[in-house]
PDB file of N, CA and C in Angstrom:
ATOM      1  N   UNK A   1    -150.985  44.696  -1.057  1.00  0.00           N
ATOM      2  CA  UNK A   1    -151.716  44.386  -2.263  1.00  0.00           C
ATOM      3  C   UNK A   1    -152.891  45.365  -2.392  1.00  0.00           C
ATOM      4  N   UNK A   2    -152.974  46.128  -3.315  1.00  0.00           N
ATOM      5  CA  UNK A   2    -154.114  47.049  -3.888  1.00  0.00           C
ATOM      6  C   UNK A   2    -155.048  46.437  -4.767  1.00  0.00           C
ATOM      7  N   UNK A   3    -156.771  46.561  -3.816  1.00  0.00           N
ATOM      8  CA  UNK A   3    -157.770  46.228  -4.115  1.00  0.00           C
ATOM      9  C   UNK A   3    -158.093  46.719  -4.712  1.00  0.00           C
ATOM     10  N   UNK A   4    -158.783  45.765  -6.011  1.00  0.00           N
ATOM     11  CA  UNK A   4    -160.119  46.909  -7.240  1.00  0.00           C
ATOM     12  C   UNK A   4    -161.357  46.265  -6.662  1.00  0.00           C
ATOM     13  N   UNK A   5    -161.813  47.517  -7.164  1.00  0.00           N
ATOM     14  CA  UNK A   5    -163.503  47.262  -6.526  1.00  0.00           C
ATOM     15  C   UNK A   5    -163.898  47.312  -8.359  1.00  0.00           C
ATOM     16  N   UNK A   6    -165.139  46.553  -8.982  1.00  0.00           N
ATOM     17  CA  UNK A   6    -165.209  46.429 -10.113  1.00  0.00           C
ATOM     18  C   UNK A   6    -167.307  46.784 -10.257  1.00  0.00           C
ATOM     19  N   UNK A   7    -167.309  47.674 -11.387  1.00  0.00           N
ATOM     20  CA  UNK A   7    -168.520  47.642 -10.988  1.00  0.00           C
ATOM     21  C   UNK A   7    -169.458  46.665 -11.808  1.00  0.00           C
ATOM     22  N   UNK A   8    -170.885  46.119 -12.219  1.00  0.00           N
ATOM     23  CA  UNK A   8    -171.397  44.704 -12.670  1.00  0.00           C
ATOM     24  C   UNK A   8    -170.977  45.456 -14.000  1.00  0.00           C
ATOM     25  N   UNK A   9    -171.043  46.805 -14.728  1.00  0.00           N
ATOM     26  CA  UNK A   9    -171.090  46.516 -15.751  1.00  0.00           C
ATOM     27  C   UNK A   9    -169.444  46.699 -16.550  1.00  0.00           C
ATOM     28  N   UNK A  10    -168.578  46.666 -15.666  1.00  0.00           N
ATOM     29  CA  UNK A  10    -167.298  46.569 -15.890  1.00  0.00           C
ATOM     30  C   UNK A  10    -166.974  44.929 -16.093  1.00  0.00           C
ATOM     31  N   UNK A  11    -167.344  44.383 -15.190  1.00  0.00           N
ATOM     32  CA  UNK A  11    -167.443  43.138 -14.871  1.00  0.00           C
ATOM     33  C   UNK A  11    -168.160  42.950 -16.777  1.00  0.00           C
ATOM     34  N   UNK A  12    -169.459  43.046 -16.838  1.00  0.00           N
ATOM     35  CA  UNK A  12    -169.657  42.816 -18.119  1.00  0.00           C
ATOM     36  C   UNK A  12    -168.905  42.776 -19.172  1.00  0.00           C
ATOM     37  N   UNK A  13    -168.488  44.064 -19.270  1.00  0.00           N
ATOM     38  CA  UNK A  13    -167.645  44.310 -20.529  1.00  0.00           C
ATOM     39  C   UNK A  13    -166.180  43.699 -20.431  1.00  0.00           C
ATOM     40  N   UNK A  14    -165.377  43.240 -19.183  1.00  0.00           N
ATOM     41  CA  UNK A  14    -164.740  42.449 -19.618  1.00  0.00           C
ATOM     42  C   UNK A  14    -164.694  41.465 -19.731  1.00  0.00           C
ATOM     43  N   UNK A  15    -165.844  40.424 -19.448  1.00  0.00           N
ATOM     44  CA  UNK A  15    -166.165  38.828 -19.727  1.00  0.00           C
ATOM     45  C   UNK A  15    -166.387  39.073 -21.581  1.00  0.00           C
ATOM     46  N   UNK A  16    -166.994  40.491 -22.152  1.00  0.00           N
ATOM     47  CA  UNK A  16    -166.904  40.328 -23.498  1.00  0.00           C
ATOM     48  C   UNK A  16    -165.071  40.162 -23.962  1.00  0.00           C
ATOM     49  N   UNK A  17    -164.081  40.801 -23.618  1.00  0.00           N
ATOM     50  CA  UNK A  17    -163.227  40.889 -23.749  1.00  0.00           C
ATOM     51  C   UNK A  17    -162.491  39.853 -23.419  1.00  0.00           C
ATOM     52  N   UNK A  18    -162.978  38.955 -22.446  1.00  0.00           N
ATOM     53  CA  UNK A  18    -161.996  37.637 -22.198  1.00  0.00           C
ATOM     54  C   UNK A  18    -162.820  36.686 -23.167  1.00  0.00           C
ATOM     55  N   UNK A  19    -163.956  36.786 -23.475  1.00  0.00           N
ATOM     56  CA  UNK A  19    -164.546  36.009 -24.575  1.00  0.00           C
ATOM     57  C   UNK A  19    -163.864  36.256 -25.899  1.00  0.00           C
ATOM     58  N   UNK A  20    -163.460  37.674 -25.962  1.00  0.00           N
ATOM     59  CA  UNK A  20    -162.432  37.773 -27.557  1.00  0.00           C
ATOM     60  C   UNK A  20    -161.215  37.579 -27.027  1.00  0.00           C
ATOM     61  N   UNK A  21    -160.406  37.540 -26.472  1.00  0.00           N
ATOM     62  CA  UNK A  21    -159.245  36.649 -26.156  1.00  0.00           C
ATOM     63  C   UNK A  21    -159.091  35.241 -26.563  1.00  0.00           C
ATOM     64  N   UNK A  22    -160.392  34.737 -26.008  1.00  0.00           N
ATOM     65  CA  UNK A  22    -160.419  33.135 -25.385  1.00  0.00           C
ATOM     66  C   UNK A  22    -160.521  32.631 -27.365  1.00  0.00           C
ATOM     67  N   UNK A  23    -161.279  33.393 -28.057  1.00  0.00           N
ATOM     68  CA  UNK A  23    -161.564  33.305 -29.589  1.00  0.00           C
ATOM     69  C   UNK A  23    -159.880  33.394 -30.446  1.00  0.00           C
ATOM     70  N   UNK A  24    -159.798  34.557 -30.180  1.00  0.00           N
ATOM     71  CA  UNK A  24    -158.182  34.673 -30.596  1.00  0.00           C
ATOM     72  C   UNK A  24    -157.312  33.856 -30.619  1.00  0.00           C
ATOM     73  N   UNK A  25    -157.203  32.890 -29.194  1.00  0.00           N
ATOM     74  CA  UNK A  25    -156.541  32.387 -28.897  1.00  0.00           C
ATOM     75  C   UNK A  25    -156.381  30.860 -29.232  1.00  0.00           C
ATOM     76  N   UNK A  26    -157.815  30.502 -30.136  1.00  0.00           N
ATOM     77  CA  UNK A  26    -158.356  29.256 -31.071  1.00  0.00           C
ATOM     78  C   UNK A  26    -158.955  28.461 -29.978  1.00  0.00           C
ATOM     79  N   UNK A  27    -159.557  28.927 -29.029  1.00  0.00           N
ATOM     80  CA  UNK A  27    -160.083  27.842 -28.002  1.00  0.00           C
ATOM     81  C   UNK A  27    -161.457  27.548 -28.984  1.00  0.00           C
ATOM     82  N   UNK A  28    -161.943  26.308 -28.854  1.00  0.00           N
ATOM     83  CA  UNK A  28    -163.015  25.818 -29.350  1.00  0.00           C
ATOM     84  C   UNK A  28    -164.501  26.808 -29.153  1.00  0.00           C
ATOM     85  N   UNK A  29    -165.226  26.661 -29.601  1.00  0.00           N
ATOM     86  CA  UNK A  29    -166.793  26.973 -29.611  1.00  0.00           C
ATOM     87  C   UNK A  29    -167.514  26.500 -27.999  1.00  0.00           C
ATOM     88  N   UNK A  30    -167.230  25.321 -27.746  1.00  0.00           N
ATOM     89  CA  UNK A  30    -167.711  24.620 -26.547  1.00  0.00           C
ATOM     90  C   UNK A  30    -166.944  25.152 -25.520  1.00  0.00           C
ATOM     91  N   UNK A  31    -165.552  24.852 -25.578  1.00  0.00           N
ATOM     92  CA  UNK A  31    -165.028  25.649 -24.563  1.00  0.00           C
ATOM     93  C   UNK A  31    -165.293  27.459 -24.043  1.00  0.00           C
ATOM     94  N   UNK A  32    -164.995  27.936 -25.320  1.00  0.00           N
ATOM     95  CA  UNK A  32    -165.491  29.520 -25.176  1.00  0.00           C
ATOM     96  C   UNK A  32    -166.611  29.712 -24.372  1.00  0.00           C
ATOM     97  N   UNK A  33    -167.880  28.788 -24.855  1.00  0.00           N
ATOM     98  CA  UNK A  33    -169.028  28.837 -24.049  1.00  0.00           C
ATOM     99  C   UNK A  33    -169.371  28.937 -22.416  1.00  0.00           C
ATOM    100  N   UNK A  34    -168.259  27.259 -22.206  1.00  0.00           N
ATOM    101  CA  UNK A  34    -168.139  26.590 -20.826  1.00  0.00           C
ATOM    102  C   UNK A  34    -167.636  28.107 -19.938  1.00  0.00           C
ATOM    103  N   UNK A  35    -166.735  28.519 -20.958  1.00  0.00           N
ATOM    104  CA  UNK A  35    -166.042  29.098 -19.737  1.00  0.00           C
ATOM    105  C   UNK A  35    -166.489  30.393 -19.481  1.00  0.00           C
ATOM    106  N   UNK A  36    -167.149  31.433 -20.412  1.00  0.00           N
ATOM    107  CA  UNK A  36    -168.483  32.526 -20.923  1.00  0.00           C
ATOM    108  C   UNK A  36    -169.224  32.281 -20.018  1.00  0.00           C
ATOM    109  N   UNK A  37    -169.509  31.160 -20.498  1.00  0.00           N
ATOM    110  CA  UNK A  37    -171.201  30.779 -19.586  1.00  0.00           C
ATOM    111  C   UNK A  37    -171.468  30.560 -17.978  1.00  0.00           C
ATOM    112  N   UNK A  38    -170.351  30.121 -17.545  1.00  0.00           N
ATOM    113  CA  UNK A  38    -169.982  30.207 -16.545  1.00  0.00           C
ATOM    114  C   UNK A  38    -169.718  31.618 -15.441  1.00  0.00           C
ATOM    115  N   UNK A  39    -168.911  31.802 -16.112  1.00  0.00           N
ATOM    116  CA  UNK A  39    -168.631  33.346 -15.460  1.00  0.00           C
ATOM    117  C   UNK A  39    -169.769  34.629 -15.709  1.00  0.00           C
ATOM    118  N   UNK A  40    -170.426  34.367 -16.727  1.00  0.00           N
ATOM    119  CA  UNK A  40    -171.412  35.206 -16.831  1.00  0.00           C
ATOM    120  C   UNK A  40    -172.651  34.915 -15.559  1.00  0.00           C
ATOM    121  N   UNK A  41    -173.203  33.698 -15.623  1.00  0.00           N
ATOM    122  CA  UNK A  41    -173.654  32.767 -14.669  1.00  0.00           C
ATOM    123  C   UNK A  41    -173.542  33.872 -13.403  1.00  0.00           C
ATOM    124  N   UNK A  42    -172.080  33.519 -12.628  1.00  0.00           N
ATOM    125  CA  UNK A  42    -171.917  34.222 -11.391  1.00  0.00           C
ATOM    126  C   UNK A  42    -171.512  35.417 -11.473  1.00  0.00           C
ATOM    127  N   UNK A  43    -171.977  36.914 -12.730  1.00  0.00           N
ATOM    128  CA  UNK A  43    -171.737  37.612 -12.329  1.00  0.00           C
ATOM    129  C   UNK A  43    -173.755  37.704 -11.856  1.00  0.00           C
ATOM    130  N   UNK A  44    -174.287  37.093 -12.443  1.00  0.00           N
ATOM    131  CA  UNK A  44    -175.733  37.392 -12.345  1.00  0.00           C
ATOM    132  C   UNK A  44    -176.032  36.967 -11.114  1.00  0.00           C
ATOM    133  N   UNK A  45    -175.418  36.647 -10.699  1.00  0.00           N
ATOM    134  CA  UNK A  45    -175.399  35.607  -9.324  1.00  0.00           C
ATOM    135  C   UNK A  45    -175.331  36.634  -8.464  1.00  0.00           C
ATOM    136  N   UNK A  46    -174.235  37.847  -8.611  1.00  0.00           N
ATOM    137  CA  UNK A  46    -173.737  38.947  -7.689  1.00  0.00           C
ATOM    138  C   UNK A  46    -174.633  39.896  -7.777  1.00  0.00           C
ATOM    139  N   UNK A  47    -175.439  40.362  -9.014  1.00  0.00           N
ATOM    140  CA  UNK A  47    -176.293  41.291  -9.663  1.00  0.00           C
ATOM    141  C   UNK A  47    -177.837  40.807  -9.003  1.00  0.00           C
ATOM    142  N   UNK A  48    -178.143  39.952  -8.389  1.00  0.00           N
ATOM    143  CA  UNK A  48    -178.956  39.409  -7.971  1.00  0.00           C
ATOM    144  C   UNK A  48    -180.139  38.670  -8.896  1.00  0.00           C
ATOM    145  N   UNK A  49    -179.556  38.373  -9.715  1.00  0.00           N
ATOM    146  CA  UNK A  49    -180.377  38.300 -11.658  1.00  0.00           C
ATOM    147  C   UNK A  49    -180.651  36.471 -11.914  1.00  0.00           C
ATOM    148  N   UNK A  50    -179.808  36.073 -10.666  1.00  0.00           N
ATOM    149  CA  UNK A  50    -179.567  34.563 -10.928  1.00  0.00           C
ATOM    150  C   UNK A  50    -179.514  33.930  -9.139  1.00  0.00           C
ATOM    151  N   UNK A  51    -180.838  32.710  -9.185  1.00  0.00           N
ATOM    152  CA  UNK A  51    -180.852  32.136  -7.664  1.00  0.00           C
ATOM    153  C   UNK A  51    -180.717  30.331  -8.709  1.00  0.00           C
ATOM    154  N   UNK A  52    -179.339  30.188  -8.033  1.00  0.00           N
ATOM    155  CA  UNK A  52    -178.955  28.612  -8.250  1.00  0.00           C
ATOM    156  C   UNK A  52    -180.095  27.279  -7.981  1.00  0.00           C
ATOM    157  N   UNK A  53    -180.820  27.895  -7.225  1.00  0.00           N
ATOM    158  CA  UNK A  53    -182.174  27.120  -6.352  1.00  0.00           C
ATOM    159  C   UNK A  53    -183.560  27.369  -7.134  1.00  0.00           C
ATOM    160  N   UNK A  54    -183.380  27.952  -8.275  1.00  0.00           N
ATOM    161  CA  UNK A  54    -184.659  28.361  -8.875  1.00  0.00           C
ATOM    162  C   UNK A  54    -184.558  28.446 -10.613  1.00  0.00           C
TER     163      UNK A  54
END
């Protein structure tokens, strides 16, 4: 199995791109969010931009 290494702002630009998918695809407003918001969440998490404890 061949590893990608991804860099934060790759990572960025495709959470925009699974956010226009997730739209396309008629998922709700709330959902789009949940699931956006989320993953955006822990890329900031990796970026060091976001402490769960604070």
């Amino acid at each position: 199995m061949t590893q990608r290494c991804w860099t934060e702002q790759e990572l960025r630009e495709e959470l925009i791109r699974y956010q226009a998918e997730l739209e396309e695809a008629g998922k709700g407003d709330k959902t789009v969010h949940t699931y956006v918001d989320r993953a955006s969440r822990f890329i900031r998490w990796l970026a060091g931009e976001y402490d769960p404890r604070g």
